[in-house]
PDB file of N, CA and C in Angstrom:
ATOM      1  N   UNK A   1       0.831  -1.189   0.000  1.00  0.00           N
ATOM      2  CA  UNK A   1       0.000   0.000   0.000  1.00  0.00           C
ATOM      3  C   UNK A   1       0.874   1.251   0.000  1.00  0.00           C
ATOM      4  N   UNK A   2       1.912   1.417   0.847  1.00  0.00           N
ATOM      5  CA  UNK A   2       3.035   2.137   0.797  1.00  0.00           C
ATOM      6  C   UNK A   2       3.861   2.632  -0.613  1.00  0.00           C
ATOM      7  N   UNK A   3       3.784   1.687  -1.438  1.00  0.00           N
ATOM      8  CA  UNK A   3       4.298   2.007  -2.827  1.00  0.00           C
ATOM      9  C   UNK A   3       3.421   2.154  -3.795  1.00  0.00           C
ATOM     10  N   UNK A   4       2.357   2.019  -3.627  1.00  0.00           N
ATOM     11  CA  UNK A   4       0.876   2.397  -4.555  1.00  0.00           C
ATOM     12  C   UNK A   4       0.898   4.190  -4.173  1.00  0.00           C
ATOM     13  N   UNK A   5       0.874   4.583  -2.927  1.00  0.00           N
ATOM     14  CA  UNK A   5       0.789   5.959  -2.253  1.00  0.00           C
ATOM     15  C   UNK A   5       2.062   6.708  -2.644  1.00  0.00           C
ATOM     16  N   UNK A   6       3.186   5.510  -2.753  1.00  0.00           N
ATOM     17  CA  UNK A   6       4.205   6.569  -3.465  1.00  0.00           C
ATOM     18  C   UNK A   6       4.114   6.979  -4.620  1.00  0.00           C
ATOM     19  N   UNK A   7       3.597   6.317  -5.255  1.00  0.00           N
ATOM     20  CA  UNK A   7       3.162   6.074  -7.048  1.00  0.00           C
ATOM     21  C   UNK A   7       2.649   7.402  -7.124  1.00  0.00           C
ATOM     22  N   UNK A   8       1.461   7.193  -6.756  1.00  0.00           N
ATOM     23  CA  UNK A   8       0.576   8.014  -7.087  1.00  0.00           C
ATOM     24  C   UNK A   8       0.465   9.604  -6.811  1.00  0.00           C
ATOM     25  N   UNK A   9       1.582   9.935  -5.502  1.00  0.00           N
ATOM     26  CA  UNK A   9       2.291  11.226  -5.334  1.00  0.00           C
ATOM     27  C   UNK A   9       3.389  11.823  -6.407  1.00  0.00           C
ATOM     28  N   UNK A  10       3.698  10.577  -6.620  1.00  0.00           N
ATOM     29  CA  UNK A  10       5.079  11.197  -7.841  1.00  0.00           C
ATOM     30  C   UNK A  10       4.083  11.729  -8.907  1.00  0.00           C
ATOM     31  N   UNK A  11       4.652  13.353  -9.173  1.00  0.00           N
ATOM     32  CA  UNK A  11       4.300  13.862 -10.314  1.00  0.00           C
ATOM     33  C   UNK A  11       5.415  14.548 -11.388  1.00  0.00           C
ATOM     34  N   UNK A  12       6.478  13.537 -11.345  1.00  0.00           N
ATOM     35  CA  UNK A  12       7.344  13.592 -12.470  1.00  0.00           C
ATOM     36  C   UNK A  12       6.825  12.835 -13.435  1.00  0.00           C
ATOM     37  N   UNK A  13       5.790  11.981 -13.654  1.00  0.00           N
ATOM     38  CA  UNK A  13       5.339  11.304 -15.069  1.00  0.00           C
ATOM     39  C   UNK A  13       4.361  12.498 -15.204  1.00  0.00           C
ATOM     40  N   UNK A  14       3.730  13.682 -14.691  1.00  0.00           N
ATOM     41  CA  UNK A  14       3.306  14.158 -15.128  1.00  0.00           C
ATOM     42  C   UNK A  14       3.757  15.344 -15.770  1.00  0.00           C
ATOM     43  N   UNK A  15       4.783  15.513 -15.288  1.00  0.00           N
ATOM     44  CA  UNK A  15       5.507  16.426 -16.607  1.00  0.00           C
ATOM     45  C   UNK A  15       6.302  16.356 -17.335  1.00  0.00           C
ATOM     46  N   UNK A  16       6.546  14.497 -17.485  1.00  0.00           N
ATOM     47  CA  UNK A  16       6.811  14.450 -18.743  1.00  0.00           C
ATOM     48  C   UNK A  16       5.780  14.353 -19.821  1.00  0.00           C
ATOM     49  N   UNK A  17       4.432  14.108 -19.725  1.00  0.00           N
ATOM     50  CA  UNK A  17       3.044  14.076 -20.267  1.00  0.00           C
ATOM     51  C   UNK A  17       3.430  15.432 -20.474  1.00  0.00           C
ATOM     52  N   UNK A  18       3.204  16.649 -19.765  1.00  0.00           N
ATOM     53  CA  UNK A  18       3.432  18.006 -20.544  1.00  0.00           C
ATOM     54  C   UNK A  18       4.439  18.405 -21.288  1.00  0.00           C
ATOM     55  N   UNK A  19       5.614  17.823 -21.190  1.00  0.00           N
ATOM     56  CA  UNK A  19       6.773  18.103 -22.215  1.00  0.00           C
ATOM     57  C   UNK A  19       6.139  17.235 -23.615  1.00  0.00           C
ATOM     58  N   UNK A  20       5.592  16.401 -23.218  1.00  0.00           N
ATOM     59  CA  UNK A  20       5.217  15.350 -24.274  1.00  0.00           C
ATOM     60  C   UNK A  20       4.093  16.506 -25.355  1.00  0.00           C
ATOM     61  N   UNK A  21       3.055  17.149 -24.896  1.00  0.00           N
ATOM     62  CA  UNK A  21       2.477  17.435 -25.239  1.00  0.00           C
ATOM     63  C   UNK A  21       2.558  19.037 -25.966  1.00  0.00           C
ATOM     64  N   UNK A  22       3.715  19.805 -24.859  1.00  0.00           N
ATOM     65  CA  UNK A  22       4.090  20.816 -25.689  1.00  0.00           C
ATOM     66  C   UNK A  22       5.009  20.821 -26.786  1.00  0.00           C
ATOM     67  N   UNK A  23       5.861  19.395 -26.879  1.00  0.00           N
ATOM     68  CA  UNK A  23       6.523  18.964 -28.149  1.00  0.00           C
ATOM     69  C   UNK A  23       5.730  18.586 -29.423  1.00  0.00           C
ATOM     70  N   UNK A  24       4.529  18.100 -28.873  1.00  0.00           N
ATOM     71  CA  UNK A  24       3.267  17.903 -30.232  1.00  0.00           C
ATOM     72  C   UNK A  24       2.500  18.815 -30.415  1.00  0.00           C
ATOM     73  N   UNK A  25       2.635  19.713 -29.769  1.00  0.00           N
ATOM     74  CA  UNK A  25       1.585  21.203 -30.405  1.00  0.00           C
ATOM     75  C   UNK A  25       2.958  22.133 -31.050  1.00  0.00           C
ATOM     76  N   UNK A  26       3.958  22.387 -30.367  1.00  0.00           N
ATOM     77  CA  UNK A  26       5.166  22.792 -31.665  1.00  0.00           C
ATOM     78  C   UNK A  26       5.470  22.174 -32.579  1.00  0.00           C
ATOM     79  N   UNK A  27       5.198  21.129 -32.686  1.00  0.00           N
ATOM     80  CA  UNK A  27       5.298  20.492 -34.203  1.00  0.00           C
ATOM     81  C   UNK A  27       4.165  20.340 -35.038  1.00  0.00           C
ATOM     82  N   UNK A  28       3.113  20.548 -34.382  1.00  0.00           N
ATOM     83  CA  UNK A  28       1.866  20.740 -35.120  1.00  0.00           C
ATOM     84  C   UNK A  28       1.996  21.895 -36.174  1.00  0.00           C
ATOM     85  N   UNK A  29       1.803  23.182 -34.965  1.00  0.00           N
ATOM     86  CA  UNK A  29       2.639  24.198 -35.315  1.00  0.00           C
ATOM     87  C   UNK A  29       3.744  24.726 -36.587  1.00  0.00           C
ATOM     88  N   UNK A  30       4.917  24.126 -36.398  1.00  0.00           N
ATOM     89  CA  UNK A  30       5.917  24.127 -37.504  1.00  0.00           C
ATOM     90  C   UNK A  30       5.486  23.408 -38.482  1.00  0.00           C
ATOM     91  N   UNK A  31       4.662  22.441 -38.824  1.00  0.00           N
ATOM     92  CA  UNK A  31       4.347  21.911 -39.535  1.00  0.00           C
ATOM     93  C   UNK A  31       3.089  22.394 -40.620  1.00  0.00           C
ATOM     94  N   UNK A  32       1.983  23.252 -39.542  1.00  0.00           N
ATOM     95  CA  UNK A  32       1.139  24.351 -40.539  1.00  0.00           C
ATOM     96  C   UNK A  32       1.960  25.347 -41.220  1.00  0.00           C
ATOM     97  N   UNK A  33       2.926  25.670 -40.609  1.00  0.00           N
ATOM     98  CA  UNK A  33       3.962  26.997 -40.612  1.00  0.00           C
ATOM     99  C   UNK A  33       4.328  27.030 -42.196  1.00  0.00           C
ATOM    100  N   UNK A  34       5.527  25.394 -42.110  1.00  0.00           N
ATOM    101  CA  UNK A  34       6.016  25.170 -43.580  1.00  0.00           C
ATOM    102  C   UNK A  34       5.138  25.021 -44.030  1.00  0.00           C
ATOM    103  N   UNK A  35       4.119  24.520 -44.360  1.00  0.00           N
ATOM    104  CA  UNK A  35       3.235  23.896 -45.011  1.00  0.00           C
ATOM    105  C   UNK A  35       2.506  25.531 -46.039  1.00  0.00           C
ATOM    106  N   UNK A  36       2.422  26.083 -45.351  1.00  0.00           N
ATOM    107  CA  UNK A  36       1.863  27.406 -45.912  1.00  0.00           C
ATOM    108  C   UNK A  36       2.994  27.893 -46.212  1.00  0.00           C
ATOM    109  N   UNK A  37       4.514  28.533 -45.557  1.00  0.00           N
ATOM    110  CA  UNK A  37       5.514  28.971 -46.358  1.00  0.00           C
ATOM    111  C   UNK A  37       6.043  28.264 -47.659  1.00  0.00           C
ATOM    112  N   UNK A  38       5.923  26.785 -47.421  1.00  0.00           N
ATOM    113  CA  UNK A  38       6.237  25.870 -48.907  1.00  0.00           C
ATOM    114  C   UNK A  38       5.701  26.145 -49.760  1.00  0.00           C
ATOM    115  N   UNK A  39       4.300  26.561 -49.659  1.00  0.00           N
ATOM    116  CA  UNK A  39       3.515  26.234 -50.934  1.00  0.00           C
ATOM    117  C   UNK A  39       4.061  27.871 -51.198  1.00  0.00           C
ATOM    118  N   UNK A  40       3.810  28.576 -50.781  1.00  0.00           N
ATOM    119  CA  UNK A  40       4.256  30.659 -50.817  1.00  0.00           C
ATOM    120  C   UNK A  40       6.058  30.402 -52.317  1.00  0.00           C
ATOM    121  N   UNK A  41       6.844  29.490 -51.019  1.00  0.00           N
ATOM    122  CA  UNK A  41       8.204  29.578 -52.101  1.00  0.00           C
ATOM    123  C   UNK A  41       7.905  28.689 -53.301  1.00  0.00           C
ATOM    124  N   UNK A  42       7.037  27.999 -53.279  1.00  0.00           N
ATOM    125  CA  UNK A  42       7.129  26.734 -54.621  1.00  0.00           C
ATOM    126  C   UNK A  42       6.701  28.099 -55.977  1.00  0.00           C
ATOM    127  N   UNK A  43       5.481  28.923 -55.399  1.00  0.00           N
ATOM    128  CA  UNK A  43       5.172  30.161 -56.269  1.00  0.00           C
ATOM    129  C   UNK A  43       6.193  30.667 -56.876  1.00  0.00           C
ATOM    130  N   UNK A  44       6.553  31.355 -55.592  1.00  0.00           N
ATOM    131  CA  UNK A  44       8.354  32.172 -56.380  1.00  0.00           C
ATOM    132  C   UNK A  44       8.896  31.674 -56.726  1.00  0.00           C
ATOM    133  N   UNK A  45       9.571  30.084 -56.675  1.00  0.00           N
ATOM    134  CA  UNK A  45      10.304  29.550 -58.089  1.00  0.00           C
ATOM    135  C   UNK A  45       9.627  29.331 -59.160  1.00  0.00           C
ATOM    136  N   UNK A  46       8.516  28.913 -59.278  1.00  0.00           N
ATOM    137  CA  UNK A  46       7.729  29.045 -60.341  1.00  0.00           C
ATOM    138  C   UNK A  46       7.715  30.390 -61.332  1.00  0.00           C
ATOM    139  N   UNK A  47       7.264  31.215 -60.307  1.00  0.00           N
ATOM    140  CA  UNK A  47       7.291  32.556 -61.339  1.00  0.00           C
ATOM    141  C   UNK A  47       8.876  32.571 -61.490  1.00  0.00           C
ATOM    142  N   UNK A  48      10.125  32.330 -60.999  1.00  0.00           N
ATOM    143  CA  UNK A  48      10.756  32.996 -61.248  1.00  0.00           C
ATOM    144  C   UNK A  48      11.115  32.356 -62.751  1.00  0.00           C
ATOM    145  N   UNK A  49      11.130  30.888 -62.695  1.00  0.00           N
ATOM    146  CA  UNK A  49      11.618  29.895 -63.464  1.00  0.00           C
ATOM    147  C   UNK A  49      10.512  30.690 -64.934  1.00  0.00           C
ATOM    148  N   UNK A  50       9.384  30.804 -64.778  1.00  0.00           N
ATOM    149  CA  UNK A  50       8.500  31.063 -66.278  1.00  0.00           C
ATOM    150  C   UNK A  50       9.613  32.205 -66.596  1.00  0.00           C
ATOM    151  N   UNK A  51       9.827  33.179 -65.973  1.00  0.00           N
ATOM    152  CA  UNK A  51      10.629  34.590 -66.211  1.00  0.00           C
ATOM    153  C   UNK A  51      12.047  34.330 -67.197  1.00  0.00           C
ATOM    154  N   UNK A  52      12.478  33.309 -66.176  1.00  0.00           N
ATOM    155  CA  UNK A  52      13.755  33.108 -66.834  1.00  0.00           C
ATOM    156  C   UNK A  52      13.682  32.117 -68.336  1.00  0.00           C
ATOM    157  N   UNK A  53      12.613  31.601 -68.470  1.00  0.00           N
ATOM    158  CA  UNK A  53      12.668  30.604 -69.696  1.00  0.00           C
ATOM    159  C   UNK A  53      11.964  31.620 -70.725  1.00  0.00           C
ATOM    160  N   UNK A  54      11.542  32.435 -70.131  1.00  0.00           N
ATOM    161  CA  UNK A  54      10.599  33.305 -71.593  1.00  0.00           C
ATOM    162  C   UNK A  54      11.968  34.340 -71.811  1.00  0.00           C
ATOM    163  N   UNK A  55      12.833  34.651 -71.099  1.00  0.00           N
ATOM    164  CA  UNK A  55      13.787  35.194 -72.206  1.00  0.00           C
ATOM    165  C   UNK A  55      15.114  34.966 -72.872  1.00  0.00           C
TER     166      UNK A  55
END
């Protein structure tokens, strides 16, 4: 019973659950981020590339 009561006081598994979780919302995050800057630069090589082949 003594080590069930210790268990259950320790709240170092609970912040690794929050490191856990603020590591998956920053990568959520970075991941909308590029996702919208990628598609933004794929444009500008595009235009740049039509520019450079039309002259």
């Amino acid at each position: 019973m003594r080590i069930l009561k210790a268990f259950l006081a320790d709240a170092r598994g609970a912040t690794a659950v929050e490191y856990g979780l603020l590591a998956a919302l920053i990568s959520v995050a970075l991941i909308g981020g590029l996702t919208t800057f990628g598609n933004g630069l794929q444009d500008t090589f595009n235009t740049v590339s039509k520019h450079l082949d039309s002259d």
